[in-house]
N, C-alpha and C. Protein backbone atom coordinates (compact mmCIF):
# COMPACT_ATOMS: atom_id res chain seq x y z
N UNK A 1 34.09 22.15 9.82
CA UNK A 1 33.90 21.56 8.51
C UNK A 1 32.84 20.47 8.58
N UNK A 2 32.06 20.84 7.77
CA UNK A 2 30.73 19.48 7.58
C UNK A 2 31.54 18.21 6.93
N UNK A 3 31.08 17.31 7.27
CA UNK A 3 31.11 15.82 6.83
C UNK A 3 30.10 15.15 6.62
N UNK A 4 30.16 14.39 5.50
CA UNK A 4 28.99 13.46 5.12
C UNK A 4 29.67 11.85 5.10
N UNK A 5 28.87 10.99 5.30
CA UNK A 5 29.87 9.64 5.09
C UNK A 5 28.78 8.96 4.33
N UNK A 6 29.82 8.15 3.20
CA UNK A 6 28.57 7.45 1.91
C UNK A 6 29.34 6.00 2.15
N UNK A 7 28.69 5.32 2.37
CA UNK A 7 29.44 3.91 2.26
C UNK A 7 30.25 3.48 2.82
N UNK A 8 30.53 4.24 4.26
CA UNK A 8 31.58 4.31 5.16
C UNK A 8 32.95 4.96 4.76
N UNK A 9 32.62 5.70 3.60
CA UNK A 9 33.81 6.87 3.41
C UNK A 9 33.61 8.51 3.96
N UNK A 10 34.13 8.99 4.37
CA UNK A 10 33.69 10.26 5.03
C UNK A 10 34.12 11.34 3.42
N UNK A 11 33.47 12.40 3.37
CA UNK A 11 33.87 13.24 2.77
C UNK A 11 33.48 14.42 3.16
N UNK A 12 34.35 15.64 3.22
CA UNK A 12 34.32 16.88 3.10
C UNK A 12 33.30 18.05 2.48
N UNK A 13 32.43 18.28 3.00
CA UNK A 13 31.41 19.46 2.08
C UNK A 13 32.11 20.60 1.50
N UNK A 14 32.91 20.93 2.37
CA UNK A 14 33.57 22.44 2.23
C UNK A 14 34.12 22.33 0.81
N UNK A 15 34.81 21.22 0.06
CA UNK A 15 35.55 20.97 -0.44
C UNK A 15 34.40 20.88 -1.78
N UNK A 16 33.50 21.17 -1.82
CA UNK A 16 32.81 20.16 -3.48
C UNK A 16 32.08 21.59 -4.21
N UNK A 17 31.95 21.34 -5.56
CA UNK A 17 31.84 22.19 -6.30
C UNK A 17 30.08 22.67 -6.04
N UNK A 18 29.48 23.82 -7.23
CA UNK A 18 28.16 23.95 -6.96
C UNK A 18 27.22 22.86 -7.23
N UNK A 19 27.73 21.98 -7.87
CA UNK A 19 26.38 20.78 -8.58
C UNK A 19 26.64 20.00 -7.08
N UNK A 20 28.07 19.25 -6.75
CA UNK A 20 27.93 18.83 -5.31
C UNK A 20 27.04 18.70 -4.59
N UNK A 21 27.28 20.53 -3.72
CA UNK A 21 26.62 21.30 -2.98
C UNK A 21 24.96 21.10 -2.92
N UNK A 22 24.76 20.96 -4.41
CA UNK A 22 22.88 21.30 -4.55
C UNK A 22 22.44 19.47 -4.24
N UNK A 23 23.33 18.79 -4.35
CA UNK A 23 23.53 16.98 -4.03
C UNK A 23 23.28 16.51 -2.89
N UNK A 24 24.25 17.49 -2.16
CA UNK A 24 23.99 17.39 -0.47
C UNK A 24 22.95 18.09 0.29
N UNK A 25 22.64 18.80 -0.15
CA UNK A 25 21.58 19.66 0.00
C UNK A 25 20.39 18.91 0.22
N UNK A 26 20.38 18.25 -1.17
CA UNK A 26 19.02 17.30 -1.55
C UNK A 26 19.04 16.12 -0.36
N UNK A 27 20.38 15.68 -0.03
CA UNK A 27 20.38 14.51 0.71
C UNK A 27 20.24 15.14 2.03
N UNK A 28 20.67 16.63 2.44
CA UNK A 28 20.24 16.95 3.66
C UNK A 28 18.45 16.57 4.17
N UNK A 29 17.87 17.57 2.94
CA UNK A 29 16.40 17.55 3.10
C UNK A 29 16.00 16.18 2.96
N UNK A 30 16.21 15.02 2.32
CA UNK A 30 15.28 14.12 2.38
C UNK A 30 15.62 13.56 3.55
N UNK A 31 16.65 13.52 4.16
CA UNK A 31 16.90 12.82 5.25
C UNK A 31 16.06 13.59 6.37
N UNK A 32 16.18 14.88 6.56
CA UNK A 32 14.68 15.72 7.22
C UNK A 32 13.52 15.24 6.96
N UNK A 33 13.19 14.84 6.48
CA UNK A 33 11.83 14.61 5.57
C UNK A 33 11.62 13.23 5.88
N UNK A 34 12.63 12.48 6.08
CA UNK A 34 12.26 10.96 6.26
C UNK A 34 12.39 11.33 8.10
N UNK A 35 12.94 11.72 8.49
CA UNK A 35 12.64 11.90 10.01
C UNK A 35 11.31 12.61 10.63
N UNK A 36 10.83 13.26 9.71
CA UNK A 36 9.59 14.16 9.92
C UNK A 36 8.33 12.69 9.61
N UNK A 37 8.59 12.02 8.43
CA UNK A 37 7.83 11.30 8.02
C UNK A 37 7.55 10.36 9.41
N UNK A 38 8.85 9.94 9.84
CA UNK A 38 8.70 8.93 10.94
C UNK A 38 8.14 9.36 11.88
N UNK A 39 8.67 10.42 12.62
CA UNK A 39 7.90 10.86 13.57
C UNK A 39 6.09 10.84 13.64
N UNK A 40 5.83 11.58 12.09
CA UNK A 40 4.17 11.14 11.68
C UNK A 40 3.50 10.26 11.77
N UNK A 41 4.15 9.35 11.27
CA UNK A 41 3.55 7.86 11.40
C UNK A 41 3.83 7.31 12.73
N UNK A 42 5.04 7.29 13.78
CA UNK A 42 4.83 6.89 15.19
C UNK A 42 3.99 7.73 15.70
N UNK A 43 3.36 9.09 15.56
CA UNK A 43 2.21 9.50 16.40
C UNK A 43 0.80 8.92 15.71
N UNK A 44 0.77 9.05 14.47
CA UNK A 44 -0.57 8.44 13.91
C UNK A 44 -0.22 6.87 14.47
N UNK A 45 0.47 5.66 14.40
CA UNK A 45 0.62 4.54 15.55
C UNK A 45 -0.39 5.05 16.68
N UNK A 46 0.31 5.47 17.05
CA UNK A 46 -0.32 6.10 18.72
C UNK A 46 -1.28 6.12 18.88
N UNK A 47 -2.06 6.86 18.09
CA UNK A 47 -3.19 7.47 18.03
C UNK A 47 -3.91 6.61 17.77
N UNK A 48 -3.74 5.50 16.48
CA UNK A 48 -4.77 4.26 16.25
C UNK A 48 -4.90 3.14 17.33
N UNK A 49 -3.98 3.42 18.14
CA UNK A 49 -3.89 2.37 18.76
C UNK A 49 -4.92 2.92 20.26
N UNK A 50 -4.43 4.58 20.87
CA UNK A 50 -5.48 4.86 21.55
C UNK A 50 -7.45 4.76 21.15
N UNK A 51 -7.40 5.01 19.59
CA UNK A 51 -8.58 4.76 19.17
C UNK A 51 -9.39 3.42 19.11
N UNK A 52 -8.48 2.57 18.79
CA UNK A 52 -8.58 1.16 19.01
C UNK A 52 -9.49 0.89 20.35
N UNK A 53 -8.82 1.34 21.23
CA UNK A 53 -8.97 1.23 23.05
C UNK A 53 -10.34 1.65 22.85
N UNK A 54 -10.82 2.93 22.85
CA UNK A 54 -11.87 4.02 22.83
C UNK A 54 -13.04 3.65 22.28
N UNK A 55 -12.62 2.53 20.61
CA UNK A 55 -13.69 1.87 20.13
C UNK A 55 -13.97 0.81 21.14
N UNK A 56 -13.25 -0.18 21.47
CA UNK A 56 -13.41 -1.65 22.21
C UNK A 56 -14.44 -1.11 23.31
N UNK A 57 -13.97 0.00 24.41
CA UNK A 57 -14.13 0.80 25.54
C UNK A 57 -15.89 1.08 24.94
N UNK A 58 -16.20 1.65 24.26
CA UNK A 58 -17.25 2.12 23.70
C UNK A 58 -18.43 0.99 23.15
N UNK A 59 -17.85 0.07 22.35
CA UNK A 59 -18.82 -1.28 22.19
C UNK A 59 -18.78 -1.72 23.57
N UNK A 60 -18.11 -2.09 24.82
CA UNK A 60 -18.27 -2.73 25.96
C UNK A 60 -19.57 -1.96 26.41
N UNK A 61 -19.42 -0.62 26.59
CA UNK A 61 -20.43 0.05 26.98
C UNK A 61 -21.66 -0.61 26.34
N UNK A 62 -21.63 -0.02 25.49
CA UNK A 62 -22.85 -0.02 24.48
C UNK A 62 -23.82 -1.80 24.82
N UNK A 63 -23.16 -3.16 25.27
CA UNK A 63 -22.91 -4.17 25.21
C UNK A 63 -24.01 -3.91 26.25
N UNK A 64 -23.40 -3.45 27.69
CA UNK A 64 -23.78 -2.96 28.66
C UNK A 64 -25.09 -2.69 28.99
N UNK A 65 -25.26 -1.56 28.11
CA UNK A 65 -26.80 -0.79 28.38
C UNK A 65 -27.93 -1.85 27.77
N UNK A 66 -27.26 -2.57 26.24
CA UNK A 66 -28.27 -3.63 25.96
C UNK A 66 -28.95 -4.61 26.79
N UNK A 67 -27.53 -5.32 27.66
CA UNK A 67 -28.05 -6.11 28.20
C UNK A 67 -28.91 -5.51 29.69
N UNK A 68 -28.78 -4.52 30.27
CA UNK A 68 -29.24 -3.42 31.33
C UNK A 68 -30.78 -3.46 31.08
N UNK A 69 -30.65 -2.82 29.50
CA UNK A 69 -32.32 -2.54 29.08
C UNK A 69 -33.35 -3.30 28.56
């Protein structure tokens, strides 16, 4: 039997009518959806932050050859 808990009350899925059903449903998917979201945004994090590096890394260079040439 599925369980959902709202407010620290547990309730029963098995048990709820069709409008319910299409309720939990909705609260299944957004809660997917907000975990998908997160995940997105901690890899885009990631990613700005490796880019970050790559730019700094890249002006040092660049810094480099100026003063070289």
């Amino acid at each position: 039997m599925a369980k959902i808990t709202i407010d620290d009350d547990e309730y029963q899925t098995d048990d709820y009518n069709d409008h319910q059903k299409k309720i939990y449903e909705e609260i299944l998917f957004a809660r997917s959806e907000m975990q998908r979201l997160e995940y997105t945004f901690n890899v885009l994090s990631e990613r700005t932050k490796m880019l970050a590096v790559s730019l700094t890394n890249a002006s040092e260079q660049v810094e480099e050859e100026v003063s070289d040439g």
